[in-house]
Protein backbone atom coordinates (compact mmCIF):
# COMPACT_ATOMS: atom_id res chain seq x y z
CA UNK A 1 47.56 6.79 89.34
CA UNK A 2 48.10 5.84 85.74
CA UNK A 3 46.46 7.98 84.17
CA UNK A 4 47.66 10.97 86.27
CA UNK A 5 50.97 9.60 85.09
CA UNK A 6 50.71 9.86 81.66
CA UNK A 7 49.08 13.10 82.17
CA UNK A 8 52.02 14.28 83.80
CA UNK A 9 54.64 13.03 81.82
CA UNK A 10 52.61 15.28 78.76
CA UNK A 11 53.19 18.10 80.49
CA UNK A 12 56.61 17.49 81.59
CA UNK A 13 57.80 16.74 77.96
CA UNK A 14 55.74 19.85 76.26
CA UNK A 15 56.88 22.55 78.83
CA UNK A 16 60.82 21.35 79.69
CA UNK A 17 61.66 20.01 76.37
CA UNK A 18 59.84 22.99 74.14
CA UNK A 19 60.75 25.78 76.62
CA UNK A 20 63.99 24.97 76.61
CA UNK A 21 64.30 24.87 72.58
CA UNK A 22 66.48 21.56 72.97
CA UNK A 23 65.77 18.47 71.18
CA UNK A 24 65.26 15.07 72.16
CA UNK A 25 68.88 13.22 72.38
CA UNK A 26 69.91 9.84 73.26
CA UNK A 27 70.94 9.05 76.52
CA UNK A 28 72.66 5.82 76.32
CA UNK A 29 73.60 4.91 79.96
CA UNK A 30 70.65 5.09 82.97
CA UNK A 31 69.90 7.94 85.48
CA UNK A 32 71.06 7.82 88.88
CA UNK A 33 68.07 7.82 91.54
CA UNK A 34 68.90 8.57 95.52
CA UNK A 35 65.78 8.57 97.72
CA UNK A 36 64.94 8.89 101.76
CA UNK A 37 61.70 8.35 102.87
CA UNK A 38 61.41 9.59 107.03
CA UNK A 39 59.01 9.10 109.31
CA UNK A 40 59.20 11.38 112.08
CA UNK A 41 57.06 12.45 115.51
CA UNK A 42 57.42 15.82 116.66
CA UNK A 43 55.21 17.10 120.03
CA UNK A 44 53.02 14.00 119.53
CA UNK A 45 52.36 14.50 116.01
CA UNK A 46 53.48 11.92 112.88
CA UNK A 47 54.88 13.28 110.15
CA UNK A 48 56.20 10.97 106.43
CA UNK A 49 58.30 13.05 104.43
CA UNK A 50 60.48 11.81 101.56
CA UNK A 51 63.15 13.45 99.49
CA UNK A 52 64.47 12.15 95.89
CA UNK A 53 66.96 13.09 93.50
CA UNK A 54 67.48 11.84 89.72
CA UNK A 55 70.85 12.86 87.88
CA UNK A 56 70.79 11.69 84.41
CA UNK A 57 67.26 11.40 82.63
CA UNK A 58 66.42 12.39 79.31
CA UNK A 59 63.34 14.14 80.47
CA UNK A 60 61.98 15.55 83.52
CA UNK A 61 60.69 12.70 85.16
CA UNK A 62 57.37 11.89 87.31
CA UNK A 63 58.40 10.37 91.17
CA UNK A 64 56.13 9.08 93.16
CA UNK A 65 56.13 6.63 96.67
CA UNK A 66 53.47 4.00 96.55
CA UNK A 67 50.34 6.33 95.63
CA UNK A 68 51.87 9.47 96.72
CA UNK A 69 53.10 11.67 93.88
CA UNK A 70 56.14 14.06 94.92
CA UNK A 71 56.47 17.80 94.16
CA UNK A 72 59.28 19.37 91.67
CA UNK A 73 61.34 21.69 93.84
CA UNK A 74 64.23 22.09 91.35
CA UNK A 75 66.12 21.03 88.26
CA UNK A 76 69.10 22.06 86.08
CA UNK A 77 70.69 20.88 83.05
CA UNK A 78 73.54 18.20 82.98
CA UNK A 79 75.74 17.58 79.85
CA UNK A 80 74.39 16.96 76.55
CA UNK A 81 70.52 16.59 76.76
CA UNK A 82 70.22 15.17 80.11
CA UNK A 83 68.47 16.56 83.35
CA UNK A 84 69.06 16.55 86.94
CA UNK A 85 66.04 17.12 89.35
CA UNK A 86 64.97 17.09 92.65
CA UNK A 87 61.26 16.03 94.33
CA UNK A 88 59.59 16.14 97.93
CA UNK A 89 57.16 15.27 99.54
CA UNK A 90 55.50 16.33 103.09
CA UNK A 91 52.42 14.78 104.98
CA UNK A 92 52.54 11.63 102.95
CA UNK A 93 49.96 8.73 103.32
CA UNK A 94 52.50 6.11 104.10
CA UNK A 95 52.20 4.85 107.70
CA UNK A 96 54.92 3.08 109.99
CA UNK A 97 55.08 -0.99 109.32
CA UNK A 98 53.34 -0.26 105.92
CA UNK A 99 55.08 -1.35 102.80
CA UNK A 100 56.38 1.49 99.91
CA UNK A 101 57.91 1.11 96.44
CA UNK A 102 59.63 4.29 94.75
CA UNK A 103 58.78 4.54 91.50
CA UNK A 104 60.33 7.78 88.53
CA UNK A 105 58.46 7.31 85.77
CA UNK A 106 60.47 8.43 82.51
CA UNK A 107 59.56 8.92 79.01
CA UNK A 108 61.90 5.52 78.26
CA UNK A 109 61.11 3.80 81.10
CA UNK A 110 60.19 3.51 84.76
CA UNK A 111 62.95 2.58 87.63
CA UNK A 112 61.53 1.62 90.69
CA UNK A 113 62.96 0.34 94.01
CA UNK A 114 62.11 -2.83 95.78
CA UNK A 115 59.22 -3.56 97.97
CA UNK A 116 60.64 -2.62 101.58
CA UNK A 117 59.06 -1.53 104.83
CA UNK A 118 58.62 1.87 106.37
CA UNK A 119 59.85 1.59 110.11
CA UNK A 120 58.02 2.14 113.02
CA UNK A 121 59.71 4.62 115.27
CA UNK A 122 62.47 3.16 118.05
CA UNK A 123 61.84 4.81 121.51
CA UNK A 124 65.22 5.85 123.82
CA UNK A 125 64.98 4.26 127.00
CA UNK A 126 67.82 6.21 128.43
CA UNK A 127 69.07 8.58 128.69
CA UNK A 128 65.70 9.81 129.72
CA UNK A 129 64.43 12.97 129.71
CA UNK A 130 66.38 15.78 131.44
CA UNK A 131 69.08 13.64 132.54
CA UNK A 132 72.84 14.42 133.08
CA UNK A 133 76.65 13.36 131.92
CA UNK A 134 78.81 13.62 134.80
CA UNK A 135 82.97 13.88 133.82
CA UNK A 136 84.52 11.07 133.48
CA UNK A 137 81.60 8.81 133.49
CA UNK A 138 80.67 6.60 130.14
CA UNK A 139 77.57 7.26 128.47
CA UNK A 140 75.47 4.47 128.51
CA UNK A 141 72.25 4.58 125.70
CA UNK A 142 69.56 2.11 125.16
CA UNK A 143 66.04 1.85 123.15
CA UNK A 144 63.37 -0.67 122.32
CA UNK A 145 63.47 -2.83 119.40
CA UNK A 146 61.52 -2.48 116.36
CA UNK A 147 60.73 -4.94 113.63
CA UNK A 148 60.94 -5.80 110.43
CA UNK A 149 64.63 -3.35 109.99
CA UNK A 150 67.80 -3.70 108.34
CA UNK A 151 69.90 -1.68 110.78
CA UNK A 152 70.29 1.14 113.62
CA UNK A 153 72.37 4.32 113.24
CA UNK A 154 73.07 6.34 116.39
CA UNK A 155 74.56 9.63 116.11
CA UNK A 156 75.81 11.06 119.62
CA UNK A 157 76.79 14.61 119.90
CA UNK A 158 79.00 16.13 122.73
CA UNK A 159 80.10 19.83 123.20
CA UNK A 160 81.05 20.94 126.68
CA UNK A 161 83.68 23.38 127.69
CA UNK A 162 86.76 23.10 130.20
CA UNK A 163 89.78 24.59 131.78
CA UNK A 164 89.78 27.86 130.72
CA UNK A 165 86.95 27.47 128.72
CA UNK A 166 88.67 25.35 126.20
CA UNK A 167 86.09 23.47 123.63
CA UNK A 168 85.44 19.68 123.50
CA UNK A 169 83.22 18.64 120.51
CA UNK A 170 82.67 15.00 119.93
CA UNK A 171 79.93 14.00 116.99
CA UNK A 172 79.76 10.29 115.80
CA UNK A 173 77.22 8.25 113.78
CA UNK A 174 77.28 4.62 114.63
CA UNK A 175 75.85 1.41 112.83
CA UNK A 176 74.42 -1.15 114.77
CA UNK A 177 72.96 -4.56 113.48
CA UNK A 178 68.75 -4.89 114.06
CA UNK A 179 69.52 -6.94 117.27
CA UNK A 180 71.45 -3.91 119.08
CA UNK A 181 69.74 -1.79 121.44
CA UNK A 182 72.18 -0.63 123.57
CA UNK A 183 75.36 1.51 123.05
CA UNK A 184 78.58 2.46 125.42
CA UNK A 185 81.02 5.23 124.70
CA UNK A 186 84.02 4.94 127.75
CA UNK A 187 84.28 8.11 129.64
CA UNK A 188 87.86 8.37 128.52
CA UNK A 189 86.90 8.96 124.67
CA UNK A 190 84.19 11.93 126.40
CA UNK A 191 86.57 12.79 128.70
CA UNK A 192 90.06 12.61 127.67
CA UNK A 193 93.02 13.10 130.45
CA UNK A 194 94.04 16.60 129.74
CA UNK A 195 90.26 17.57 130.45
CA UNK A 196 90.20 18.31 134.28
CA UNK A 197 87.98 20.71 135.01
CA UNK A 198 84.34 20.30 132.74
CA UNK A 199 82.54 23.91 133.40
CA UNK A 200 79.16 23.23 131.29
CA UNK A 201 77.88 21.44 128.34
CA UNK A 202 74.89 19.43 126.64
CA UNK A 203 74.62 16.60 124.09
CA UNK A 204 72.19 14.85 122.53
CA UNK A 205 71.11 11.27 121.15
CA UNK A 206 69.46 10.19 117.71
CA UNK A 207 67.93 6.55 117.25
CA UNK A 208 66.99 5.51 113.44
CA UNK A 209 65.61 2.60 112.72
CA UNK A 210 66.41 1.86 108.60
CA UNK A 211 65.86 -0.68 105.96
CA UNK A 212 67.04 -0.65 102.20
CA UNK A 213 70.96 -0.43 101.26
CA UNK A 214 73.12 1.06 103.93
CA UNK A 215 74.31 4.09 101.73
CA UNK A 216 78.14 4.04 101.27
CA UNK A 217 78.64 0.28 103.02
CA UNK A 218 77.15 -1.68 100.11
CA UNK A 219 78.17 -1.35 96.76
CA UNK A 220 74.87 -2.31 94.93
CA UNK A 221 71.45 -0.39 95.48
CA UNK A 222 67.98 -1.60 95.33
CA UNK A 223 66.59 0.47 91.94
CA UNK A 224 65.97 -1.54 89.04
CA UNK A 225 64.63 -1.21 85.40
CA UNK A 226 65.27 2.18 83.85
CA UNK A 227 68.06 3.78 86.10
CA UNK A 228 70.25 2.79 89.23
CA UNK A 229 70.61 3.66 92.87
CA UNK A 230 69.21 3.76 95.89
CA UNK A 231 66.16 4.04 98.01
CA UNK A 232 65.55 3.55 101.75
CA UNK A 233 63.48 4.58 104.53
CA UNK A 234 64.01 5.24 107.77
CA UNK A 235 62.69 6.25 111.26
CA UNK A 236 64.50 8.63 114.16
CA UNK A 237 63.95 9.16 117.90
CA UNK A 238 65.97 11.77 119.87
CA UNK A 239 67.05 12.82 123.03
CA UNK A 240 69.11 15.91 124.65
CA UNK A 241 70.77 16.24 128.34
CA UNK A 242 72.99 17.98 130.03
CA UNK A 243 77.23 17.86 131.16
CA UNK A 244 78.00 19.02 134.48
CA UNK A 245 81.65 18.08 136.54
CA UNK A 246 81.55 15.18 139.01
CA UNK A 247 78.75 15.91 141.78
CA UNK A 248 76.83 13.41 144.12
CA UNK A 249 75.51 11.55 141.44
CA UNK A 250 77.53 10.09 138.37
CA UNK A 251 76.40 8.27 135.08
CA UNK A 252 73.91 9.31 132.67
CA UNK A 253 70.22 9.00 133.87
């Protein structure tokens, strides 16, 4: 891994720094680093993907996860001397309830995250699958805990039409502490009283299990040494169903 580094960092300097006919300035403040690493299973099969950005370096940098170097999808300049780039990754070798470290190696130093967990994935116990909203019922969620996780976030989307085909949207993302697994929204938020007459609709449920900084609640990110920011990881369920009007059976399923 070292060695590939270095290697990499050759390159990097000779072809971005030459090609562009720019020379080497000093960047006296540290580059900004936002990473998501997702772990994801789609018709049965896993998938770790990870996405980073780094605003601010002098050079192109090298990112990696753990032992998992990330491509170089794009980059651009910003300001005086200074780069902005973006890296993915698909397929990675990082399993669920394994431990991961970011790392952007830079030609004046490596930033790197702290040593956090990769979540397993949570599993929605209802609604289950194919079930139904009736109007004016509350939609009742729940899932199974998982370990070793800093927080849930739930987003809920609702779209149905009513009356004379008037449109209802409702789409919310709510953070629960590690020791929630169930969530409530009252059927008069879904339903308000000027709805009377639902025709047809659908909505749909995402569960993600997360650890590192909870992005725009906390004020202080998790990457030290050469640059700031942060880096977390995180791990989604989801779930659709149906909105009908009031019939023989009410609640969601």
């Amino acid at each position: 891994m070292t060695r590939n580094c270095l290697i990499l960092i050759a390159a990097t300097i000779v072809l971005f720094a030459g090609a562009a006919c720019r020379p080497a300035g000093t960047n006296y403040g540290l580059s900004t680093i936002i990473g998501t690493l997702t772990h994801t299973v789609t018709a049965g099969r896993e998938s770790t993907a990870a996405t980073v950005t780094v605003t601010g370096s002098k050079l192109i940098p090298v990112v990696a996860i753990s032992r998992d170097t990330l491509a170089l999808m794009s980059y651009d300049v910003s300001g005086e001397y200074l780069w902005n780039s973006t890296w993915r990754g698909a397929h990675l070798g990082i399993l669920p309830d394994s431990y991961c470290v970011l790392h952007v190696y830079q030609s004046d130093g490596e930033a790197h995250s702290g040593r956090q967990v990769l979540p397993a994935q949570p599993t929605i116990i209802s609604p289950d699958s194919g079930a139904t909203l009736t109007q004016n019922s509350d939609f009742n969620a729940s899932w199974d805990s998982v370990g070793n996780i800093d927080r849930y976030e739930v987003n809920v989307h609702l779209s149905y039409t009513y009356n004379d085909f008037q449109h209802f949207l409702l789409d919310t993302t709510i953070t629960l502490p590690e020791t929630s697994f169930t969530l409530t929204i009252p059927a008069g938020r879904i339903f308000p009283p000027d709805v009377d007459s639902v025709n047809s609709g659908a909505g749909s449920i995402t569960v993600t299990a997360e650890t590192g900084p909870n992005l725009g609640k906390e004020l202080n990110g998790n990457i030290s040494g050469n640059g700031i920011g942060y880096f977390w990881t995180r791990s989604s369920d989801y779930r659709s169903f149906n909105i009908r009007p009031p019939g023989p059976t009410t609640g969601t399923k």
